[in-house]
C-alpha atoms as a PDB file:
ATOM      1  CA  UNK A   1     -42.895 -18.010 -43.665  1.00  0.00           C
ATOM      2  CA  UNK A   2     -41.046 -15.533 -46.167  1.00  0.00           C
ATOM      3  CA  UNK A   3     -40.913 -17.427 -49.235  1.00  0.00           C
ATOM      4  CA  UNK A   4     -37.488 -17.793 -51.364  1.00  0.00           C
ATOM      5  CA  UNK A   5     -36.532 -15.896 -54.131  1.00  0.00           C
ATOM      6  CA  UNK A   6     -35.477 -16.393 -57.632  1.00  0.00           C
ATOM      7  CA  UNK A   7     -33.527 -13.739 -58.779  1.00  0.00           C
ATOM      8  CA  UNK A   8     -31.336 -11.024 -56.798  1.00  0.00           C
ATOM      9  CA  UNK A   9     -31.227  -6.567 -57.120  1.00  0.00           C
ATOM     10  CA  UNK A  10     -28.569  -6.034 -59.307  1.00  0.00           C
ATOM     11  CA  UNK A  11     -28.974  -2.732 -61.456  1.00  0.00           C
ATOM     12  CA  UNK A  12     -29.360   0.578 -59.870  1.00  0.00           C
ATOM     13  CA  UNK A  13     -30.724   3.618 -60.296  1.00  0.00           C
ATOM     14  CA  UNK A  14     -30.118   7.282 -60.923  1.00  0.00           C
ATOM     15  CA  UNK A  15     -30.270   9.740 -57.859  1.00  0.00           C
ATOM     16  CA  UNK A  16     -33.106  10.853 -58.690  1.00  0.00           C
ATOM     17  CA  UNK A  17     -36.873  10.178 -57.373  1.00  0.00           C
ATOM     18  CA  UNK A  18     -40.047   9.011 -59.170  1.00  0.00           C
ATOM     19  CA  UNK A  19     -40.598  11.687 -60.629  1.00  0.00           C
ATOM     20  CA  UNK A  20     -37.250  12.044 -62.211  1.00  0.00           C
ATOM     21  CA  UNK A  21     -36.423  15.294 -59.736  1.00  0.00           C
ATOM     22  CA  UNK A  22     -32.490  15.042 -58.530  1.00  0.00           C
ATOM     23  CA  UNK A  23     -32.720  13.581 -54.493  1.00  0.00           C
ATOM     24  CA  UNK A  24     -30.140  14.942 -52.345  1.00  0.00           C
ATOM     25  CA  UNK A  25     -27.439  12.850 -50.940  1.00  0.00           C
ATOM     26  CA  UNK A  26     -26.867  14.780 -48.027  1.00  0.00           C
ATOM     27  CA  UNK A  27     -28.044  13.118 -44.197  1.00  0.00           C
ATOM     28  CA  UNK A  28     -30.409  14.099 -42.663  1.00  0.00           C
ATOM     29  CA  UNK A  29     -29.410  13.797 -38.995  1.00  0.00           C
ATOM     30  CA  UNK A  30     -26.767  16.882 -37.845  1.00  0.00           C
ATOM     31  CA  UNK A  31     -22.867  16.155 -36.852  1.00  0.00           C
ATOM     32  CA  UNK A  32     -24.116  15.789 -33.193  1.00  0.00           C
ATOM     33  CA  UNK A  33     -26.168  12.602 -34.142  1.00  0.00           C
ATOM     34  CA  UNK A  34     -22.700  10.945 -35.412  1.00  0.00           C
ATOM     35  CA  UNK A  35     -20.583  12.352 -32.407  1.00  0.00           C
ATOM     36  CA  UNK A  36     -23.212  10.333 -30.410  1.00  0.00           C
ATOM     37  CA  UNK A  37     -22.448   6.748 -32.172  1.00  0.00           C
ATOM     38  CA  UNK A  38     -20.544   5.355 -28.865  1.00  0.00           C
ATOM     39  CA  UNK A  39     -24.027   6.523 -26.529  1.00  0.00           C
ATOM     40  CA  UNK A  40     -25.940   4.647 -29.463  1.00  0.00           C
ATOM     41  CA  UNK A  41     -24.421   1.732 -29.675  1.00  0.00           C
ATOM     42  CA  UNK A  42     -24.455   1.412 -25.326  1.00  0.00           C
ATOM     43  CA  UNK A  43     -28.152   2.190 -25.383  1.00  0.00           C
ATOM     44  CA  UNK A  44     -28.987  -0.309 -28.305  1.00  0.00           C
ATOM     45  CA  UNK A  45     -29.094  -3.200 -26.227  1.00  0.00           C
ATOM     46  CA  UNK A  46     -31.463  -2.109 -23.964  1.00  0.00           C
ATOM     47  CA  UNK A  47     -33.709   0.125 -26.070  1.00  0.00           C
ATOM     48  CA  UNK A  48     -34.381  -1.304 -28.915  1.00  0.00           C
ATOM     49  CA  UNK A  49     -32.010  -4.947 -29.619  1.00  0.00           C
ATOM     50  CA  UNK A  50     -34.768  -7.686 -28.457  1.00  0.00           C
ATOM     51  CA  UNK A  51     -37.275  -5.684 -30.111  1.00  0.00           C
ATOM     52  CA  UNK A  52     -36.084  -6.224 -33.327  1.00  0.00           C
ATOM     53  CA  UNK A  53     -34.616  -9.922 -33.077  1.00  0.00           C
ATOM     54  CA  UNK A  54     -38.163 -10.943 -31.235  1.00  0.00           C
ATOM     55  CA  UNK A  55     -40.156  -9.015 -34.786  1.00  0.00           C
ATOM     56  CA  UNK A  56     -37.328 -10.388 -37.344  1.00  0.00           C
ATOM     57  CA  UNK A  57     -37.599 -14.295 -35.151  1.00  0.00           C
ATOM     58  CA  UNK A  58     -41.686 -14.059 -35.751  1.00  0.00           C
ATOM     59  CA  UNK A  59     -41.581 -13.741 -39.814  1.00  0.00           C
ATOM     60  CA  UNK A  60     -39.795 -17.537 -40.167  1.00  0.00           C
ATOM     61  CA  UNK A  61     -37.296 -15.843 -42.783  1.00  0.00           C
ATOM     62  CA  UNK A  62     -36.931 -18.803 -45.444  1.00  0.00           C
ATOM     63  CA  UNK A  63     -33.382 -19.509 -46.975  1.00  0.00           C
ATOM     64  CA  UNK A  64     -32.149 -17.309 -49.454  1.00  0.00           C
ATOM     65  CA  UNK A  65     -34.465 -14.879 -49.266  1.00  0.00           C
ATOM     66  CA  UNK A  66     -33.396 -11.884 -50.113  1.00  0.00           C
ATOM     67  CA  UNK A  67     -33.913  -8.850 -47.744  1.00  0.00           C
ATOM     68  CA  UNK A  68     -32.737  -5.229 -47.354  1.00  0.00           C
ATOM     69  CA  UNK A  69     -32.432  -3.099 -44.260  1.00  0.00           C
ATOM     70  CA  UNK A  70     -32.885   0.591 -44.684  1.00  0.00           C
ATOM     71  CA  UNK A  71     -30.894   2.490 -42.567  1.00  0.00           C
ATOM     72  CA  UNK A  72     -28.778  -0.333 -40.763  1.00  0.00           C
ATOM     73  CA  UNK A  73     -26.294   2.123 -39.047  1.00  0.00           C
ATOM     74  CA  UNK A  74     -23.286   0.615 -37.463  1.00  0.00           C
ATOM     75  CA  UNK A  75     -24.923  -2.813 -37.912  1.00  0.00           C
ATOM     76  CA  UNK A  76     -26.211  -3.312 -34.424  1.00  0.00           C
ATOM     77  CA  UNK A  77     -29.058  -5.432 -36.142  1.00  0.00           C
ATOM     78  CA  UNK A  78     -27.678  -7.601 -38.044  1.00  0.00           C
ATOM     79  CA  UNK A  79     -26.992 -10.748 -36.044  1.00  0.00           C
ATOM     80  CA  UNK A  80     -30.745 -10.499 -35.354  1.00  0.00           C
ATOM     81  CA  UNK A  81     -30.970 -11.731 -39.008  1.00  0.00           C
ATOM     82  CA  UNK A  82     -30.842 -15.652 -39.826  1.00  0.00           C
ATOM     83  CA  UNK A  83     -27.564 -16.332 -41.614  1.00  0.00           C
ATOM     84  CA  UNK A  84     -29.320 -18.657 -44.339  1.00  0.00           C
ATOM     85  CA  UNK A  85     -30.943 -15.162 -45.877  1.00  0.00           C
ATOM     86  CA  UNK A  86     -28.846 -12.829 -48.730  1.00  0.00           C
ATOM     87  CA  UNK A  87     -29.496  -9.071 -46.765  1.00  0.00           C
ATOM     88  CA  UNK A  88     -28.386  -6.044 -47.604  1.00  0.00           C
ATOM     89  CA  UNK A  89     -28.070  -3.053 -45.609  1.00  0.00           C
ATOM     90  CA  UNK A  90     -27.849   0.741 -46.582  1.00  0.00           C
ATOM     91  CA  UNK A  91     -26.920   4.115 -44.654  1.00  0.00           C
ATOM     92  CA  UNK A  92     -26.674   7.675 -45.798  1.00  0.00           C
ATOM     93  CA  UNK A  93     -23.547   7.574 -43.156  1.00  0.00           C
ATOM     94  CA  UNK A  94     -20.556   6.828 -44.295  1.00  0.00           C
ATOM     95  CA  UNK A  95     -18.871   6.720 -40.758  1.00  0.00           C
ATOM     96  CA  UNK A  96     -21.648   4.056 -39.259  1.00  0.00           C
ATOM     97  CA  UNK A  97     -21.408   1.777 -42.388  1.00  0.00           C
ATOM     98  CA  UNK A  98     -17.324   1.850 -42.223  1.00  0.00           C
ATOM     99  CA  UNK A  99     -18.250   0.124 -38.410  1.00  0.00           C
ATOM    100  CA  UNK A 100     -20.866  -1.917 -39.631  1.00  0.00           C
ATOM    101  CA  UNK A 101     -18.075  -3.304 -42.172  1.00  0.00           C
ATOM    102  CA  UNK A 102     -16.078  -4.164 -39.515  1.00  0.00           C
ATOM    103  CA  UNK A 103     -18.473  -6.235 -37.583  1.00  0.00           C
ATOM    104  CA  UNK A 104     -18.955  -8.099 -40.998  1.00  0.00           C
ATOM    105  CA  UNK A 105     -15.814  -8.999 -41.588  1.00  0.00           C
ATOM    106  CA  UNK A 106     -15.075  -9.698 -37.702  1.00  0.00           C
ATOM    107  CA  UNK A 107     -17.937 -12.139 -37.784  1.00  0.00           C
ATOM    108  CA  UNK A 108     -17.166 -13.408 -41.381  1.00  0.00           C
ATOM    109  CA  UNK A 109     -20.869 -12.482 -42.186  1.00  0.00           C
ATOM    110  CA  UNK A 110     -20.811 -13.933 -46.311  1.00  0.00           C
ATOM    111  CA  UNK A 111     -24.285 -13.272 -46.690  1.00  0.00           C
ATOM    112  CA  UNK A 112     -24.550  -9.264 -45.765  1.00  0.00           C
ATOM    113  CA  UNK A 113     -23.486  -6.264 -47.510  1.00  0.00           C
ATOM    114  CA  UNK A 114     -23.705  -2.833 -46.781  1.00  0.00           C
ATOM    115  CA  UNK A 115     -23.464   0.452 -49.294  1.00  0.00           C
ATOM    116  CA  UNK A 116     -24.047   3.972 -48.989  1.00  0.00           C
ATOM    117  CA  UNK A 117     -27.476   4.786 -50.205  1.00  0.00           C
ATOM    118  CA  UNK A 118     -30.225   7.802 -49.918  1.00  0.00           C
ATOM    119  CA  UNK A 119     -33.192   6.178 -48.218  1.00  0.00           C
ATOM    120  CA  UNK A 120     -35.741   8.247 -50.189  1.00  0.00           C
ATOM    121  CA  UNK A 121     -34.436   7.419 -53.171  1.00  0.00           C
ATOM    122  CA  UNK A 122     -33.088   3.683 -53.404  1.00  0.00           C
ATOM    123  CA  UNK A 123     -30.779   2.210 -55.771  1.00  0.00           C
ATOM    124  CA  UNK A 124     -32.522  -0.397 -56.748  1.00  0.00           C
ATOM    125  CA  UNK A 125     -34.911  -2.244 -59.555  1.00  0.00           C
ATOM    126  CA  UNK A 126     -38.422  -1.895 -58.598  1.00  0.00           C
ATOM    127  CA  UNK A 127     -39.675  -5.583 -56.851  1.00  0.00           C
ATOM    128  CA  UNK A 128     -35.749  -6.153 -56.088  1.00  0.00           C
ATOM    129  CA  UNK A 129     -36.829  -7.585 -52.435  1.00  0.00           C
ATOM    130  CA  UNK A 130     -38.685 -10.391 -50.229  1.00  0.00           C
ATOM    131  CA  UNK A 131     -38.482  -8.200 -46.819  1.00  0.00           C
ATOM    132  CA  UNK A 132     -37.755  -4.631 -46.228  1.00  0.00           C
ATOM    133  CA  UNK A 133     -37.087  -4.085 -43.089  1.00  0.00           C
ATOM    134  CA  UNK A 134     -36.634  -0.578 -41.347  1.00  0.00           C
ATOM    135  CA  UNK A 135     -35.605   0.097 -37.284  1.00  0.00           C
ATOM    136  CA  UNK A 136     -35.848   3.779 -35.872  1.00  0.00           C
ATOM    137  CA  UNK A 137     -34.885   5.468 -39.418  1.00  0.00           C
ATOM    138  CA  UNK A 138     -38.177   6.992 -40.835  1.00  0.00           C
ATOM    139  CA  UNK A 139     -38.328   9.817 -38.049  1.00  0.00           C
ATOM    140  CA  UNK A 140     -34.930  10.637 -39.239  1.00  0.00           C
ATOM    141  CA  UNK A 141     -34.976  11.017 -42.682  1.00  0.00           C
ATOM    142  CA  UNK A 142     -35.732  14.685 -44.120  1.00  0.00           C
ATOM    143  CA  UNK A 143     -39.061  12.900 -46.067  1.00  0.00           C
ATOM    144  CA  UNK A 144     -40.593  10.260 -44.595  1.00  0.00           C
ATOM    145  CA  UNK A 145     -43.080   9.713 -47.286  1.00  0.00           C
ATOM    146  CA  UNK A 146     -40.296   9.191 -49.482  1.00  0.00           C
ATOM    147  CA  UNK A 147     -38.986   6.193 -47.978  1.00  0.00           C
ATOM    148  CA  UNK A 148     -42.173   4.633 -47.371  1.00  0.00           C
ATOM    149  CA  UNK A 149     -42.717   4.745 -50.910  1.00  0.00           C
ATOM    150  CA  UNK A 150     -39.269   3.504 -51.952  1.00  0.00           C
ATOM    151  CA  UNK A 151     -39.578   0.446 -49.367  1.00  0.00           C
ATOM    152  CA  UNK A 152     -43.202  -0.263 -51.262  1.00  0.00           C
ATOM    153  CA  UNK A 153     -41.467   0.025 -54.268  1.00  0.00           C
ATOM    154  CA  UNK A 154     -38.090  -2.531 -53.759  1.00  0.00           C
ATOM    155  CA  UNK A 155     -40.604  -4.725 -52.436  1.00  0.00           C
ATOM    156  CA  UNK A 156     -42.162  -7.728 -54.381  1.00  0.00           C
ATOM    157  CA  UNK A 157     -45.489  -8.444 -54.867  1.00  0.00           C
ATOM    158  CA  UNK A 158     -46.660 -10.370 -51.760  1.00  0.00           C
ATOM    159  CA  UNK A 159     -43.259  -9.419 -49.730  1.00  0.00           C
ATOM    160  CA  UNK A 160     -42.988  -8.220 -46.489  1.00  0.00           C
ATOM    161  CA  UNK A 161     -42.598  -4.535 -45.150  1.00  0.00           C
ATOM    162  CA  UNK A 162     -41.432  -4.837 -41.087  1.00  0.00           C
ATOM    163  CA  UNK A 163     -41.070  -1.522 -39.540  1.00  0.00           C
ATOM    164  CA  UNK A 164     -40.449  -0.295 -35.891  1.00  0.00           C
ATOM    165  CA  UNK A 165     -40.190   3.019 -35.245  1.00  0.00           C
ATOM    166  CA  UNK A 166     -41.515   5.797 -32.831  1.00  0.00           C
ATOM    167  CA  UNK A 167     -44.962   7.347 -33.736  1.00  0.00           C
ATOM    168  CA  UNK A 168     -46.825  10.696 -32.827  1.00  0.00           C
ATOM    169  CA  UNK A 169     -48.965   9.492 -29.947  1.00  0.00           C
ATOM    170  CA  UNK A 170     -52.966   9.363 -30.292  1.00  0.00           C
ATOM    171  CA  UNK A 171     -52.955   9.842 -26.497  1.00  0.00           C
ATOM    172  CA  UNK A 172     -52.954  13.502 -26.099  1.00  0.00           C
ATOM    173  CA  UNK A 173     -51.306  13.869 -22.718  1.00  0.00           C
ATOM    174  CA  UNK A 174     -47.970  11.331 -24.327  1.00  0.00           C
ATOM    175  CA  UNK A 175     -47.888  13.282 -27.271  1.00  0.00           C
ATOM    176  CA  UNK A 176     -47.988  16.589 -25.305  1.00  0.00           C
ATOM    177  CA  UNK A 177     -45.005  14.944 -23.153  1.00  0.00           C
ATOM    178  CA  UNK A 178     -43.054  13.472 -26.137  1.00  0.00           C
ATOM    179  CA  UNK A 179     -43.313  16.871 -27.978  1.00  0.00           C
ATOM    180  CA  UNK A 180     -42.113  18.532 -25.543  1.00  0.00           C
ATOM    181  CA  UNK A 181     -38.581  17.048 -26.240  1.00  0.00           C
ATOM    182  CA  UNK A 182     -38.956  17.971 -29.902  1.00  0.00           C
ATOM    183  CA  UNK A 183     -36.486  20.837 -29.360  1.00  0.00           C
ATOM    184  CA  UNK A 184     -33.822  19.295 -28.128  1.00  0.00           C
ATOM    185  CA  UNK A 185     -34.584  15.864 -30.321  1.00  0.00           C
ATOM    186  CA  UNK A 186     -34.638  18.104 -33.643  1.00  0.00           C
ATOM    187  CA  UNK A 187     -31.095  18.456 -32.975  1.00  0.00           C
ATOM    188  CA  UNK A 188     -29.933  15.173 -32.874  1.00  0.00           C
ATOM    189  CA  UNK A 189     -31.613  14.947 -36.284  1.00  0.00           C
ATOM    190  CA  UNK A 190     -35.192  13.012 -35.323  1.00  0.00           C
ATOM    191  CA  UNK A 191     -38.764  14.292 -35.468  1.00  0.00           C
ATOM    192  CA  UNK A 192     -41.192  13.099 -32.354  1.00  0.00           C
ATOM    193  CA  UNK A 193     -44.558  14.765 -34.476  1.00  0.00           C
ATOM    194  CA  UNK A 194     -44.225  11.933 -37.215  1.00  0.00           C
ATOM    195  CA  UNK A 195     -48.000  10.450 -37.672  1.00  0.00           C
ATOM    196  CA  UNK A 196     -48.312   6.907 -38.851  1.00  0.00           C
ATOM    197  CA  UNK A 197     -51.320   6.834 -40.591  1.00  0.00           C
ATOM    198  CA  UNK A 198     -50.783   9.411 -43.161  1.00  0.00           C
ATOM    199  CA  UNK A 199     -47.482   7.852 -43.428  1.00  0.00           C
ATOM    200  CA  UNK A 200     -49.234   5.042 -44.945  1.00  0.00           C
ATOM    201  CA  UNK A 201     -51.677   6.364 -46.709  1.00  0.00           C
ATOM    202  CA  UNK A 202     -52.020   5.315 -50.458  1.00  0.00           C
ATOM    203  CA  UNK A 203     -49.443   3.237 -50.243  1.00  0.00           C
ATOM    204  CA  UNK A 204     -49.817  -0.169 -52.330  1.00  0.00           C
ATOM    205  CA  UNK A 205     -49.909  -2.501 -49.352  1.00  0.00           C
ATOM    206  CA  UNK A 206     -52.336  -4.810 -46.826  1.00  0.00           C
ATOM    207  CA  UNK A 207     -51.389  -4.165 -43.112  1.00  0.00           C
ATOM    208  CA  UNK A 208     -50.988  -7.336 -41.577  1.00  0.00           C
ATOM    209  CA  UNK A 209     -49.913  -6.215 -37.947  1.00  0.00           C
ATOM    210  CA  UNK A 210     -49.660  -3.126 -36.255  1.00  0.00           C
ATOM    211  CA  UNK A 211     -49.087  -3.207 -32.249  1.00  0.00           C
ATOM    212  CA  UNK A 212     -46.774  -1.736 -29.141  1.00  0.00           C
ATOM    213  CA  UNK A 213     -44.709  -4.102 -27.495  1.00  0.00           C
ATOM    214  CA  UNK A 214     -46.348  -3.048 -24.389  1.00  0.00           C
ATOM    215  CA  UNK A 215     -49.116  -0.326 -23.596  1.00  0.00           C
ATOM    216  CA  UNK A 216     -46.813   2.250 -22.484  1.00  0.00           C
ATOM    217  CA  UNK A 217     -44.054   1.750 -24.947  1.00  0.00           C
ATOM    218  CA  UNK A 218     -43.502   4.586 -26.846  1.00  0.00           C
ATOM    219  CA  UNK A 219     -42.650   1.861 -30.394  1.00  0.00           C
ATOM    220  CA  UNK A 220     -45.024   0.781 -32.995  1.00  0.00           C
ATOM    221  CA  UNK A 221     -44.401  -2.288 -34.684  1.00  0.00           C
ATOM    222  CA  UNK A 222     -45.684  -2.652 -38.092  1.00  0.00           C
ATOM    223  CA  UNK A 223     -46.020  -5.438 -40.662  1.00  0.00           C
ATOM    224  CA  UNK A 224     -47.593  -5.621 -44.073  1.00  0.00           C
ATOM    225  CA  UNK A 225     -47.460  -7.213 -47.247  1.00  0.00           C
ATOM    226  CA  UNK A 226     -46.869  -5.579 -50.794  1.00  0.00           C
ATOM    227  CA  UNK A 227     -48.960  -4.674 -54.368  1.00  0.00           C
ATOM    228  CA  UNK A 228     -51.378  -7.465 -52.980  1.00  0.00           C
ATOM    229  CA  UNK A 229     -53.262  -6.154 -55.549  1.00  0.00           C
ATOM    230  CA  UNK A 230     -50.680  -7.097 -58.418  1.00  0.00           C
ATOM    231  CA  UNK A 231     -50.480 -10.431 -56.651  1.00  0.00           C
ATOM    232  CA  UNK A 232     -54.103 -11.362 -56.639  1.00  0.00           C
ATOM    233  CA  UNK A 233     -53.961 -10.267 -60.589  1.00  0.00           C
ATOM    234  CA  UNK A 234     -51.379 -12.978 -61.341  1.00  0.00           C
ATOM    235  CA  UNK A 235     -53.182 -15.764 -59.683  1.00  0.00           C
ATOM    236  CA  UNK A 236     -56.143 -14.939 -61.861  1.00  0.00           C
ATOM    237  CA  UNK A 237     -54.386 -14.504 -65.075  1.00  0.00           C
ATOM    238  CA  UNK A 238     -52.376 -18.321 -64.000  1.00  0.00           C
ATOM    239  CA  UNK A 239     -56.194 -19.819 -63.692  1.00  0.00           C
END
């Protein structure tokens, strides 16, 4: 089980990344990827919907815990969240969060919020969260590196990272397949060639789960917990 928190993200950052360079604001998917919004939110369901509430049902979210969704769209996700949790959501979209708004307030959801917000560089504290969750976004964003590290870094030592998302495939004859749609995919503002392992590499976390749904599925779920290392260093400066 997530464990509860004691404190919630309240200051934010500048626009600017880690290194103090200015980010840009701008999103990274093209106009057609927002015409499309009506096609997404049909196909949702079926693609991708019991995907995410099965992965979000498995982690035993405690109350109050406070989680963040990086790139929550329209909101299509969000009733796949327990309602005893505090979770935010952000979008670079301005359109998709004025509809996930709407399905707030239509629902009378008290414990979600949603703001605008670059996901590769995050408006929030360092070790603001207890889960950061992520569904289909890091193949869209201009650097996925980027987010990665700004998920790691909202994170709190011993949180939770959950991430679904399609991969590159290590079989050569799917990836040959799946590239092959690159061309037409690059202009609805997603990448097929996105690798997961140097995705993760150096990144301040313990993989805790990392499978397909089903052998053909073209979806990698991942799980992992946060700066285990800064976690293990508190337990031995407590004894």
């Amino acid at each position: 089980m997530i464990s509860d928190i004691q404190s919630k993200p309240h200051p934010k950052r500048p626009s600017s990344d880690r290194r103090g360079r200015k980010t840009s604001n701008k999103p990274a998917s093209s106009p057609l990827y927002h015409q499309l919004v009506p096609a997404y939110e049909a196909l949702w369901p079926a693609v991708s919907k019991r995907r995410i509430a099965e992965n979000i049902a498995a982690l035993d979210i405690a109350p109050a815990t406070q989680v963040l969704e990086v790139g929550v769209g329209t909101g299509l996700s969000l009733d796949t969240y327990p309602h005893h949790i505090e979770l935010t959501g952000v979008d670079l979209s301005v359109p998709m969060l004025a509809e996930a708004q709407e399905r707030i307030d239509k629902n009378d959801w008290q414990h979600i919020r949603v703001m605008p917000m670059n996901a590769e560089s995050l408006d929030f504290e360092d070790d603001s969260f207890d889960l950061v969750t992520s569904f289909h976004t890091v193949s869209v964003v201009n650097d996925p590196r980027a987010m990665m590290r700004e998920m790691v870094r909202v994170c709190r030592p011993g949180g939770q990272i959950l991430l679904i998302n399609h991969f590159r495939s290590k079989n050569p004859l799917i990836a040959a397949v799946v590239d092959s749609a690159g061309n037409l995919t690059k202009h609805l503002g997603w990448r097929t060639d996105l690798r997961l392992d140097p995705l993760l590499d150096q990144l301040p976390i313990r993989l805790e789960d990392r499978f397909k749904p089903k052998p053909w599925s073209l979806f990698t779920v991942l799980r992992a917990t946060c700066k285990v290392d800064r976690m293990e260093s508190a337990v031995d400066c407590n004894d």
